[in-house]
PDB file of N, CA and C in Angstrom:
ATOM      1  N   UNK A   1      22.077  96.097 182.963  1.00  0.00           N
ATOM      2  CA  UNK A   1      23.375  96.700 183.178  1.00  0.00           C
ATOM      3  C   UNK A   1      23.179  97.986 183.982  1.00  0.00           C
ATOM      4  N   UNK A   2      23.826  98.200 185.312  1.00  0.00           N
ATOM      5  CA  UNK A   2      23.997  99.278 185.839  1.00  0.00           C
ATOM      6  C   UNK A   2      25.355 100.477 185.489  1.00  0.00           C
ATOM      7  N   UNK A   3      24.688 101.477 186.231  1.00  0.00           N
ATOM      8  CA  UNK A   3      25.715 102.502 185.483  1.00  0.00           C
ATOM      9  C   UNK A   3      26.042 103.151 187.000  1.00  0.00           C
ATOM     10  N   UNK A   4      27.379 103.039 187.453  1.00  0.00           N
ATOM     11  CA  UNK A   4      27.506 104.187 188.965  1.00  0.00           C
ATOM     12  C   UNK A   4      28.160 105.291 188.407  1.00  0.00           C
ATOM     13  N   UNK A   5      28.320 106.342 189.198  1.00  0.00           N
ATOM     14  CA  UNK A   5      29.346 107.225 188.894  1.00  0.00           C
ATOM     15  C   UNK A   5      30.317 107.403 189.941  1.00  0.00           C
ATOM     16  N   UNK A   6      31.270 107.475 189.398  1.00  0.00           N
ATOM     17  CA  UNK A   6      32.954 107.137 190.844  1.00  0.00           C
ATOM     18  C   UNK A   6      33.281 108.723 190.141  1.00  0.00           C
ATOM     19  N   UNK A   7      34.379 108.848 190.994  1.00  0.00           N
ATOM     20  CA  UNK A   7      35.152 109.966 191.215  1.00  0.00           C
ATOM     21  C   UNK A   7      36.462 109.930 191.635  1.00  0.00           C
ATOM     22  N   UNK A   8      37.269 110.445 190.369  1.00  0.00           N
ATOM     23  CA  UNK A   8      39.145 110.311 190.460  1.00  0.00           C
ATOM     24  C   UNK A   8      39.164 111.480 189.952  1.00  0.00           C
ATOM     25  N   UNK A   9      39.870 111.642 190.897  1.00  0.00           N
ATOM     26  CA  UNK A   9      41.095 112.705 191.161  1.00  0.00           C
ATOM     27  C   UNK A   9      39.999 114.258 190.340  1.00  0.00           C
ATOM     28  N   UNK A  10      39.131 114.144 191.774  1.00  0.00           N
ATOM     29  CA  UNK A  10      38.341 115.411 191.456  1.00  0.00           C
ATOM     30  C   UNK A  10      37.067 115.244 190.333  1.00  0.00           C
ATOM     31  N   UNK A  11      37.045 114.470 189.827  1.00  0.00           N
ATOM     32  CA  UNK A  11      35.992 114.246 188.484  1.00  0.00           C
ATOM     33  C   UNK A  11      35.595 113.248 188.397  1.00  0.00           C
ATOM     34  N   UNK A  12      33.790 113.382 187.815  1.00  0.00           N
ATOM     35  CA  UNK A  12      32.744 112.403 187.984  1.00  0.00           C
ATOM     36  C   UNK A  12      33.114 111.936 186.383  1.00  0.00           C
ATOM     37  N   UNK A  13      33.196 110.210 187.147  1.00  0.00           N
ATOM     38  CA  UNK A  13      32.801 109.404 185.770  1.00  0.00           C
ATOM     39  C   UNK A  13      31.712 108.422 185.877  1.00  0.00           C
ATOM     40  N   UNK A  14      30.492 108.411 184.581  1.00  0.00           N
ATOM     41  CA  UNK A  14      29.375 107.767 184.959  1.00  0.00           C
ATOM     42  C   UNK A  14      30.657 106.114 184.263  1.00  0.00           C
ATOM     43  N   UNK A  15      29.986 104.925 184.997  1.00  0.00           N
ATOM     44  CA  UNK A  15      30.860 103.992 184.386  1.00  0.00           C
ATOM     45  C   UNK A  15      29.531 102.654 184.618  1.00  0.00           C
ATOM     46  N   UNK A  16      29.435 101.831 183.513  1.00  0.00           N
ATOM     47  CA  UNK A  16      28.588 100.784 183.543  1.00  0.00           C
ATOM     48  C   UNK A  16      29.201  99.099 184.024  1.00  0.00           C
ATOM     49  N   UNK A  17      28.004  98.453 184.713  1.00  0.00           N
ATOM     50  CA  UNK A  17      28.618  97.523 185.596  1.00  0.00           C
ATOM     51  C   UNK A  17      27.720  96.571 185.324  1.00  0.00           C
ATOM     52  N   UNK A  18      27.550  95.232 185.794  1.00  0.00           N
ATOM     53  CA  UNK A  18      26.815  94.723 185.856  1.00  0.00           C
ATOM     54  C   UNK A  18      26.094  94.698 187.247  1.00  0.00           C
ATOM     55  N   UNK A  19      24.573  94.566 186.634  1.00  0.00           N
ATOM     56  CA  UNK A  19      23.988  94.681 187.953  1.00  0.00           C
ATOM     57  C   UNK A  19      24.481  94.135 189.638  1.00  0.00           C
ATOM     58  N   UNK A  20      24.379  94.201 190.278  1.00  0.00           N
ATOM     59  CA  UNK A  20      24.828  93.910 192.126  1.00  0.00           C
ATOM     60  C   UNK A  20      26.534  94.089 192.039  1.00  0.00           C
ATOM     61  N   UNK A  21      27.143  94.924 191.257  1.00  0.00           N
ATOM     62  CA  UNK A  21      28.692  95.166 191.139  1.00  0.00           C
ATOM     63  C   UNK A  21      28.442  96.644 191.566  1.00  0.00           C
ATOM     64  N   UNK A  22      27.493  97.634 191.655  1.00  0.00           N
ATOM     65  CA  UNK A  22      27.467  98.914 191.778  1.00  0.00           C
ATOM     66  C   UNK A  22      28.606  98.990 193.178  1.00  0.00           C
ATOM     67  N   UNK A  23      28.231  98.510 194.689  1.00  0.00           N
ATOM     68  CA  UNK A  23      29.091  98.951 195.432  1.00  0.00           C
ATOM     69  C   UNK A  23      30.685  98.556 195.385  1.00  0.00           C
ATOM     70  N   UNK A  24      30.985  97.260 194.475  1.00  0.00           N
ATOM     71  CA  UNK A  24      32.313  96.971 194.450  1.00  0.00           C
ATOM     72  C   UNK A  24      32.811  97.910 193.451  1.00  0.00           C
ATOM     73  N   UNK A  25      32.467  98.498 192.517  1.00  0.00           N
ATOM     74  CA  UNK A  25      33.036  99.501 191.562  1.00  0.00           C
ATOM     75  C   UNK A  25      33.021 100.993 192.144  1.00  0.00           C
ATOM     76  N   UNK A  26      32.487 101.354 193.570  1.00  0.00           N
ATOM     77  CA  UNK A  26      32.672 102.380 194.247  1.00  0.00           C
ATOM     78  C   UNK A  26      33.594 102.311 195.444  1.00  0.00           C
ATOM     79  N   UNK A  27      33.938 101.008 195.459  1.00  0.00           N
ATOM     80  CA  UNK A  27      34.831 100.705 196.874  1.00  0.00           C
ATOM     81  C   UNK A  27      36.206 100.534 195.651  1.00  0.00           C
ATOM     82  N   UNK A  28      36.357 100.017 194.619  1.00  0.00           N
ATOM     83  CA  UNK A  28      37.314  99.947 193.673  1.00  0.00           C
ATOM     84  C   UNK A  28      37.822 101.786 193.004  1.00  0.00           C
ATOM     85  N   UNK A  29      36.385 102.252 193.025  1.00  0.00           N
ATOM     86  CA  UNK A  29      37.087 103.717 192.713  1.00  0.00           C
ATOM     87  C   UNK A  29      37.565 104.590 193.932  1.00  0.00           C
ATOM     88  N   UNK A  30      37.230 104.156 194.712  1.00  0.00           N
ATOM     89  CA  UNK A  30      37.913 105.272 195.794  1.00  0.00           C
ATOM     90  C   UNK A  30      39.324 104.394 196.087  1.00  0.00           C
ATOM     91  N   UNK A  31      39.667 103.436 196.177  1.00  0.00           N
ATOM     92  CA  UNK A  31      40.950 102.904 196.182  1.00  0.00           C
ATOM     93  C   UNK A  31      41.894 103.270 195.378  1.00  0.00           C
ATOM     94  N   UNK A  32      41.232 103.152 193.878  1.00  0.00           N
ATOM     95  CA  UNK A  32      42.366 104.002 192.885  1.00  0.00           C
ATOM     96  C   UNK A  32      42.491 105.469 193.549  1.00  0.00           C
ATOM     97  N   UNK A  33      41.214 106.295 193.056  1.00  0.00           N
ATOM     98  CA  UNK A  33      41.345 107.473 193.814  1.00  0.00           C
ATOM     99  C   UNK A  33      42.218 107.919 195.209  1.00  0.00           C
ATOM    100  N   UNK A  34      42.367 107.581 195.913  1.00  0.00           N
ATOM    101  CA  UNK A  34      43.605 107.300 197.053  1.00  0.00           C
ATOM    102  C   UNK A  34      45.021 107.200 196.405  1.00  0.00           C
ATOM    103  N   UNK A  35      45.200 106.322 195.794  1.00  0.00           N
ATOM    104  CA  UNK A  35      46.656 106.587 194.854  1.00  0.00           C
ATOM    105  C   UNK A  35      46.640 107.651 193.693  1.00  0.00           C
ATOM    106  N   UNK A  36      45.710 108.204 193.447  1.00  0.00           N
ATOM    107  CA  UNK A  36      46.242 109.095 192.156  1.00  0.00           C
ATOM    108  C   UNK A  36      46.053 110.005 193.106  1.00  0.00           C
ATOM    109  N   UNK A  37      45.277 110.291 194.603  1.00  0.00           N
ATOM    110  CA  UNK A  37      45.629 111.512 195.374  1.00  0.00           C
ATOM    111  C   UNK A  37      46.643 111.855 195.895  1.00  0.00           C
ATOM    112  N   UNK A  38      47.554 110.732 196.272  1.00  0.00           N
ATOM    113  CA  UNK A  38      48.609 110.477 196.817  1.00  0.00           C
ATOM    114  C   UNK A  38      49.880 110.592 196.230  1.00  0.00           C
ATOM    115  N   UNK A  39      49.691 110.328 194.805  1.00  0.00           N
ATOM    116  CA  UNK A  39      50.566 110.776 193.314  1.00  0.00           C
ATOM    117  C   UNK A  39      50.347 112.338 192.900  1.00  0.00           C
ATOM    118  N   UNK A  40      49.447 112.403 193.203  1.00  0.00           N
ATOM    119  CA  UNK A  40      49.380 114.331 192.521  1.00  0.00           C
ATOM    120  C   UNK A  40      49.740 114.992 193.912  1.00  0.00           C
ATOM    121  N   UNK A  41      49.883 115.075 194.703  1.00  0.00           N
ATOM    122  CA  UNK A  41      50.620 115.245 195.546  1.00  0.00           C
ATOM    123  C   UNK A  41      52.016 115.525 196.021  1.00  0.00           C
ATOM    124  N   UNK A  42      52.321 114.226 195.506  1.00  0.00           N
ATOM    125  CA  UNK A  42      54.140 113.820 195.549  1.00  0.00           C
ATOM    126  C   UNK A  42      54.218 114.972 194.230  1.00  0.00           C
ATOM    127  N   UNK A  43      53.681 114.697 193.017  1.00  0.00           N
ATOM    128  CA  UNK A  43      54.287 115.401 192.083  1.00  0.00           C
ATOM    129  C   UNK A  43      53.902 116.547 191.431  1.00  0.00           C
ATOM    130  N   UNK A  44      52.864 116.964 192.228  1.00  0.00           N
ATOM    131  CA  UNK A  44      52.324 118.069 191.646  1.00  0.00           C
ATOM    132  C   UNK A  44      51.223 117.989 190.060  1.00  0.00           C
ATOM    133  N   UNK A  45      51.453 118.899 189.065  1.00  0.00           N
ATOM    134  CA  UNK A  45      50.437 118.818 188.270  1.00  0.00           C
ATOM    135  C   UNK A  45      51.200 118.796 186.982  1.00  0.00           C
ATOM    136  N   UNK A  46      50.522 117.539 186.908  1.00  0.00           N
ATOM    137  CA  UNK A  46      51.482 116.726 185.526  1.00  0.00           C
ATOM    138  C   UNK A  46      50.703 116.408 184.502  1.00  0.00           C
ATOM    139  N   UNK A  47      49.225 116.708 184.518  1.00  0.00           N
ATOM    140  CA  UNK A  47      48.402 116.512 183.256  1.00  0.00           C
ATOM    141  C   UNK A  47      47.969 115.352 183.960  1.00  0.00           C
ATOM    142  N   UNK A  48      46.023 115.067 183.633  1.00  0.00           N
ATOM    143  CA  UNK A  48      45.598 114.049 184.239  1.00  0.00           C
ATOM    144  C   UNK A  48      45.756 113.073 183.539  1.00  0.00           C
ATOM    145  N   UNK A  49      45.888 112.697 182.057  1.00  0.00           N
ATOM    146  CA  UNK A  49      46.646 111.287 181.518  1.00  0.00           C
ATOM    147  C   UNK A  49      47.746 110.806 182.030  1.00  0.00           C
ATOM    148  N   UNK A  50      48.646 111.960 182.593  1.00  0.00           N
ATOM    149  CA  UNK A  50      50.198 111.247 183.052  1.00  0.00           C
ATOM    150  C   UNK A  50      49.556 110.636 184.499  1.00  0.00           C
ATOM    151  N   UNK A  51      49.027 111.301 185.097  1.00  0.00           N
ATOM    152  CA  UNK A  51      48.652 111.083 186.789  1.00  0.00           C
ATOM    153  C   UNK A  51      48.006 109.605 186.171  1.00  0.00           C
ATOM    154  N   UNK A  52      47.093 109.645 185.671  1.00  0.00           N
ATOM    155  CA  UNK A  52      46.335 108.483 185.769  1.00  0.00           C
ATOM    156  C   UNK A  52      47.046 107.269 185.058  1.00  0.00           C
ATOM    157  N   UNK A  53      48.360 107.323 183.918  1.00  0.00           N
ATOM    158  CA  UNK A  53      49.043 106.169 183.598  1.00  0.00           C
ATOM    159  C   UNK A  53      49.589 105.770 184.914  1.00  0.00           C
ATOM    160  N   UNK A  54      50.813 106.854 185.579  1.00  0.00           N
ATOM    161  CA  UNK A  54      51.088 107.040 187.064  1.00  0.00           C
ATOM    162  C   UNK A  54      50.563 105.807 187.951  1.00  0.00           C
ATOM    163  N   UNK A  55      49.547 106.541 188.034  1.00  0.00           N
ATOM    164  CA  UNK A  55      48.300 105.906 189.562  1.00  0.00           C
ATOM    165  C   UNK A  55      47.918 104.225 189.229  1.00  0.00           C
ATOM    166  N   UNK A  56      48.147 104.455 187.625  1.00  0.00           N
ATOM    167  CA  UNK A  56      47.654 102.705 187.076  1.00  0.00           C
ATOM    168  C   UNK A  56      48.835 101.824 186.977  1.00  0.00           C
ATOM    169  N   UNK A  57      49.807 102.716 187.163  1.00  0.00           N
ATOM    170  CA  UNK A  57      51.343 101.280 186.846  1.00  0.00           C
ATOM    171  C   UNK A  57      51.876 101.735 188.463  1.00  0.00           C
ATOM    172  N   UNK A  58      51.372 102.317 189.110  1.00  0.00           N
ATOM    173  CA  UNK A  58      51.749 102.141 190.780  1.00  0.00           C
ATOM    174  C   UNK A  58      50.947 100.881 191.595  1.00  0.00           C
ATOM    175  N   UNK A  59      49.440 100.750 191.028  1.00  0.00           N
ATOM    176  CA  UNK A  59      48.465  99.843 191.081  1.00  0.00           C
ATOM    177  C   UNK A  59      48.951  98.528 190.766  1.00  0.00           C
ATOM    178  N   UNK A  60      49.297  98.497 189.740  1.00  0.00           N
ATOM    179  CA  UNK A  60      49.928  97.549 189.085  1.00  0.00           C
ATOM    180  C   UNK A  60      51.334  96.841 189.862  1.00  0.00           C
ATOM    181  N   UNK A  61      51.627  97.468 190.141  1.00  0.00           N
ATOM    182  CA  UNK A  61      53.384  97.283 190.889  1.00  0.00           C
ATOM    183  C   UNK A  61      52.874  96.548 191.919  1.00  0.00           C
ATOM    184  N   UNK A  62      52.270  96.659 193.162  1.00  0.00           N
ATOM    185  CA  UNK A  62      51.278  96.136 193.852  1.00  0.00           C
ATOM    186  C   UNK A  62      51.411  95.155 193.446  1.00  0.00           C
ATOM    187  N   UNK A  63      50.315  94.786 192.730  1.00  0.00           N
ATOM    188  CA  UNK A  63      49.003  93.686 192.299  1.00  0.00           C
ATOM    189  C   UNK A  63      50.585  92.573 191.956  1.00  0.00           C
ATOM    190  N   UNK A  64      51.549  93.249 191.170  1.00  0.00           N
ATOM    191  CA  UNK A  64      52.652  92.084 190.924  1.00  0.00           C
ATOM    192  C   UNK A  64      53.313  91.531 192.252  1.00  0.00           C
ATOM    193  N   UNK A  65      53.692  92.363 193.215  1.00  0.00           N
ATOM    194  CA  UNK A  65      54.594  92.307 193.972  1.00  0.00           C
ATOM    195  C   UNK A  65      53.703  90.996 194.770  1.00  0.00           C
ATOM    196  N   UNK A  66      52.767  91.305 195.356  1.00  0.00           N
ATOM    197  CA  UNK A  66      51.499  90.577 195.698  1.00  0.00           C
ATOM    198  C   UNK A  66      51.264  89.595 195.026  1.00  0.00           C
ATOM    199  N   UNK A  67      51.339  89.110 193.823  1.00  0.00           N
ATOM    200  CA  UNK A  67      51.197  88.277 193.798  1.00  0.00           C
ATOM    201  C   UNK A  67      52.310  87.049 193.803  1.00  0.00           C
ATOM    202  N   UNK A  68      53.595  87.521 193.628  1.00  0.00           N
ATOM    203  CA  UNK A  68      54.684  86.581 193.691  1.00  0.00           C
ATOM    204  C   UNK A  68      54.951  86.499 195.268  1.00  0.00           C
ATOM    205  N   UNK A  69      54.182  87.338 196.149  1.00  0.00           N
ATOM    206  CA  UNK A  69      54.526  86.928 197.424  1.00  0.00           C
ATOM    207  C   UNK A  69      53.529  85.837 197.522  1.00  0.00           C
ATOM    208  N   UNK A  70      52.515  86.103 197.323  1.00  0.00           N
ATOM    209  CA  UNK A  70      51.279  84.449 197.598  1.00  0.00           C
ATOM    210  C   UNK A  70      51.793  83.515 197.028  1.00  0.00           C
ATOM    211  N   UNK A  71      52.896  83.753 195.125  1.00  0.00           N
ATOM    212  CA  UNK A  71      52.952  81.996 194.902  1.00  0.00           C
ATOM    213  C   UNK A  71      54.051  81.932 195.865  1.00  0.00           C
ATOM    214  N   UNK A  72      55.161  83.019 196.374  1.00  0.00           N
ATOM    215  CA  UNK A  72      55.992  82.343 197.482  1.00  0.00           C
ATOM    216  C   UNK A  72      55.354  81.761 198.766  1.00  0.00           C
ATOM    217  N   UNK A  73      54.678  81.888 199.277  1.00  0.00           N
ATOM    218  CA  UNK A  73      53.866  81.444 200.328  1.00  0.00           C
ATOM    219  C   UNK A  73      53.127  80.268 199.709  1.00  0.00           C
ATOM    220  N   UNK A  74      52.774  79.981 198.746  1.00  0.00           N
ATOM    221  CA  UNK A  74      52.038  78.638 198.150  1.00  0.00           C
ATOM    222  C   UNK A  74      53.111  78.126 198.046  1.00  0.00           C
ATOM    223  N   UNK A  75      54.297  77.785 197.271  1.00  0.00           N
ATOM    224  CA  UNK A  75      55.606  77.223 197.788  1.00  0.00           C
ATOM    225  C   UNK A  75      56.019  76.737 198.655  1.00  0.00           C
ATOM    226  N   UNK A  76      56.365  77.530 199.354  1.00  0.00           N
ATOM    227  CA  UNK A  76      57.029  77.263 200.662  1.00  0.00           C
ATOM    228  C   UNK A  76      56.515  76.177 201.483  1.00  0.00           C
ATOM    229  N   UNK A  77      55.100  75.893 201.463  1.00  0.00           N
ATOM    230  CA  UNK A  77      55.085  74.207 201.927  1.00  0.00           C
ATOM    231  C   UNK A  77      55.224  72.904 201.145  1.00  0.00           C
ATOM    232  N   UNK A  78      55.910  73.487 199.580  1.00  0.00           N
ATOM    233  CA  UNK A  78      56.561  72.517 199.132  1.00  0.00           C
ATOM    234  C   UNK A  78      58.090  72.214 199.451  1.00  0.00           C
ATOM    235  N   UNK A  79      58.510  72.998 200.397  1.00  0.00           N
ATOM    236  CA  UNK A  79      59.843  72.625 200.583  1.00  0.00           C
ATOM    237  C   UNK A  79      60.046  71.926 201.986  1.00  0.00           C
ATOM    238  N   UNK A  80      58.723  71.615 202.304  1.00  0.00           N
ATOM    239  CA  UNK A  80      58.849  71.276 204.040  1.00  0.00           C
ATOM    240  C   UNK A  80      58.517  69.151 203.356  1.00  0.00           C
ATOM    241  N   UNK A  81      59.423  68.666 203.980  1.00  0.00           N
ATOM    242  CA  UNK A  81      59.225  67.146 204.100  1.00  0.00           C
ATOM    243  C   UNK A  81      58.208  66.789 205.146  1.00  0.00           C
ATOM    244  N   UNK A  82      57.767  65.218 204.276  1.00  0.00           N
ATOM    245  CA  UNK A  82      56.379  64.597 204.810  1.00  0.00           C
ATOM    246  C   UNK A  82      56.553  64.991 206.633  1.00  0.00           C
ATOM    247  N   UNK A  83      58.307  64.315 207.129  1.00  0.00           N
ATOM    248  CA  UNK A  83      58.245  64.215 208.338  1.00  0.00           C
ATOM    249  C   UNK A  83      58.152  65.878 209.387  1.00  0.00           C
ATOM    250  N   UNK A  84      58.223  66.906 208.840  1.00  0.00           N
ATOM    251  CA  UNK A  84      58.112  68.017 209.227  1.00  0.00           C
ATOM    252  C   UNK A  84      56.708  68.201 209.507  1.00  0.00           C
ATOM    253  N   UNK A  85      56.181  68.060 207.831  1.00  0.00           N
ATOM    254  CA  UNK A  85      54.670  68.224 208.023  1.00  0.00           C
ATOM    255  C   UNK A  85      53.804  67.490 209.120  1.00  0.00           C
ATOM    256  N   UNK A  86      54.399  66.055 209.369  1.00  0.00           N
ATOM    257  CA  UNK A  86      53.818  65.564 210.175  1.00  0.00           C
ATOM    258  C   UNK A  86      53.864  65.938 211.687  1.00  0.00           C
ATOM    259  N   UNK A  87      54.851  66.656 212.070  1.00  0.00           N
ATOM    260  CA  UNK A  87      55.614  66.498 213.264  1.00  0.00           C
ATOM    261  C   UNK A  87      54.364  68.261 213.323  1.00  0.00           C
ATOM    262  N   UNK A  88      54.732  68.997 212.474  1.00  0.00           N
ATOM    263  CA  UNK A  88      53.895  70.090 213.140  1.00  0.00           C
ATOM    264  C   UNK A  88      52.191  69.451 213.453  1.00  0.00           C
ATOM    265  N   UNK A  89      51.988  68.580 212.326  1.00  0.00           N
ATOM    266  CA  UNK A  89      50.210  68.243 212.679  1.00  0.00           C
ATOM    267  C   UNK A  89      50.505  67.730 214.074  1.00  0.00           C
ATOM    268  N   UNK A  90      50.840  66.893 214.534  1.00  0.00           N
ATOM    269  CA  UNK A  90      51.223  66.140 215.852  1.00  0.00           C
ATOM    270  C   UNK A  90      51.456  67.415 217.139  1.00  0.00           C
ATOM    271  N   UNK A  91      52.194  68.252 216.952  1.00  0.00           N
ATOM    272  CA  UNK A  91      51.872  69.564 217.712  1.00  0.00           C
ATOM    273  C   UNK A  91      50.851  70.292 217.509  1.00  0.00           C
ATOM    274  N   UNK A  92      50.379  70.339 216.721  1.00  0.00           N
ATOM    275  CA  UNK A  92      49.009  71.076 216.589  1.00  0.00           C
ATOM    276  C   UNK A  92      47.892  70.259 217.610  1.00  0.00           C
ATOM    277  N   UNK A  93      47.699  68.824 217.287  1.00  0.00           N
ATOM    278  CA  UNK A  93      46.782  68.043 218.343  1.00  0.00           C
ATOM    279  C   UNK A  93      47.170  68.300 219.144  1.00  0.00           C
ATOM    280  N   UNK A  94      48.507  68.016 220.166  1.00  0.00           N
ATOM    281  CA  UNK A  94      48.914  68.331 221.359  1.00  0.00           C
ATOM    282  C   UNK A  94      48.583  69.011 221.976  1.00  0.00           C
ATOM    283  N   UNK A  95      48.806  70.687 221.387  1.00  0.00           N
ATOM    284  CA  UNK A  95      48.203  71.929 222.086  1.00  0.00           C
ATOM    285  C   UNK A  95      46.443  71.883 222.050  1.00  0.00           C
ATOM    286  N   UNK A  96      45.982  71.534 221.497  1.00  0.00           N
ATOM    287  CA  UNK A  96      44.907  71.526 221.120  1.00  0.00           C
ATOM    288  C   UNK A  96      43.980  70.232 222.575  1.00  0.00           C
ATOM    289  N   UNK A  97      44.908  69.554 222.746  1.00  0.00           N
ATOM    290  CA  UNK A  97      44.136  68.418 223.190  1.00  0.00           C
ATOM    291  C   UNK A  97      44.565  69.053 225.284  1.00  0.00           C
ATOM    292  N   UNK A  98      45.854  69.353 224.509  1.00  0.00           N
ATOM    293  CA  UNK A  98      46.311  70.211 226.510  1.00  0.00           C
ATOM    294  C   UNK A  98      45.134  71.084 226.548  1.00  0.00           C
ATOM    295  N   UNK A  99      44.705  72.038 226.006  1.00  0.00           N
ATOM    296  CA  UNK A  99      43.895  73.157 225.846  1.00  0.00           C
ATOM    297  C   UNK A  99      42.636  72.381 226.323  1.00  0.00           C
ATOM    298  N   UNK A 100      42.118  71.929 225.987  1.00  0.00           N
ATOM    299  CA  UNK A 100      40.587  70.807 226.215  1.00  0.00           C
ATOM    300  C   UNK A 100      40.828  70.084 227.246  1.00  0.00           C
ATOM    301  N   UNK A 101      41.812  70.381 227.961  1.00  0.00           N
ATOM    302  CA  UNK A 101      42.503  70.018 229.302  1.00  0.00           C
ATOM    303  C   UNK A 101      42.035  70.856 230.314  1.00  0.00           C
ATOM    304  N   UNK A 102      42.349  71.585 230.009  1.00  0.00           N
ATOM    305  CA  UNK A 102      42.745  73.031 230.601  1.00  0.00           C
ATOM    306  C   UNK A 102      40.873  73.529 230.786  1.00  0.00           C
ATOM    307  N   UNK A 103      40.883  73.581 229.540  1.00  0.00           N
ATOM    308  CA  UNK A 103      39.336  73.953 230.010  1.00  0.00           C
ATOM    309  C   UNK A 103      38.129  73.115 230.734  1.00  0.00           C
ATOM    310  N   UNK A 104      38.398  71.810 230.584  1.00  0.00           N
ATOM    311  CA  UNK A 104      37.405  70.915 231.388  1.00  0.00           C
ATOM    312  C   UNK A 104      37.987  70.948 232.669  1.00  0.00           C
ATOM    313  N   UNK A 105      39.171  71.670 233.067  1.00  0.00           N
ATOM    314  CA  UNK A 105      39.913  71.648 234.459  1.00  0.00           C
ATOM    315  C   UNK A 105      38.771  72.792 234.724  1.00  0.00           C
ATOM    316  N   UNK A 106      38.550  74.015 234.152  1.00  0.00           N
ATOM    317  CA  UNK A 106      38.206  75.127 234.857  1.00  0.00           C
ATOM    318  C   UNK A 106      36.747  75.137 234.570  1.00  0.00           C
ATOM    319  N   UNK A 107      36.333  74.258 233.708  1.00  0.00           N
ATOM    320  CA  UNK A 107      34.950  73.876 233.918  1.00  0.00           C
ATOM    321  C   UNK A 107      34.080  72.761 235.420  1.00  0.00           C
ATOM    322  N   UNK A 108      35.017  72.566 235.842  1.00  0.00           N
ATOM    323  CA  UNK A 108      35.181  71.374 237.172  1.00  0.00           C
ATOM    324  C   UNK A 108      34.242  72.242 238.058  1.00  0.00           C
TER     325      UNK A 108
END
């Protein structure tokens, strides 16, 4: 088990990881860190428990919003019919096959 130390909002915390996680838990603390800098800021000095509930349900808001946009985007090609789906694959070869056109022209 590794141990890094990150830094929020001004102060070192040693924090334990599992080994080869050290740089993702320093690229993860400076990301939070960025929003609770960005929150003490807007609001000035509110006690670092409030900043840091703050900085963690702003995080959070995110991570939700984000994710109901991906299942909308995973959706959304359930609302397209077989013959749509097909009709875009069929344009997709097209351009694809003009293109391989195009280039064995300027390969000549």
């Amino acid at each position: 088990m590794a141990e890094v130390e990150i830094r929020v909002n001004g102060r070192d915390y040693r924090v334990a990881c599992d080994d080869g996680q050290e740089e993702r838990l320093q690229t993860l603390a400076a990301f939070f860190n960025d929003y609770v800098t960005d929150l003490s800021a807007e609001l000035g000095q509110i006690g670092d428990a409030r900043l840091m509930l703050l900085s963690s349900l702003t995080v959070c808001d995110e991570l939700f919003e984000l994710r109901e946009r991906v299942r909308d985007l995973e959706n959304a090609g359930d609302a397209l019919d077989p013959d749509t789906v097909g009709a875009a694959g069929r344009a997709v070869e097209a351009a694809t096959a003009r293109i391989r056109e195009i280039a064995e022209g300027l390969n000549a």
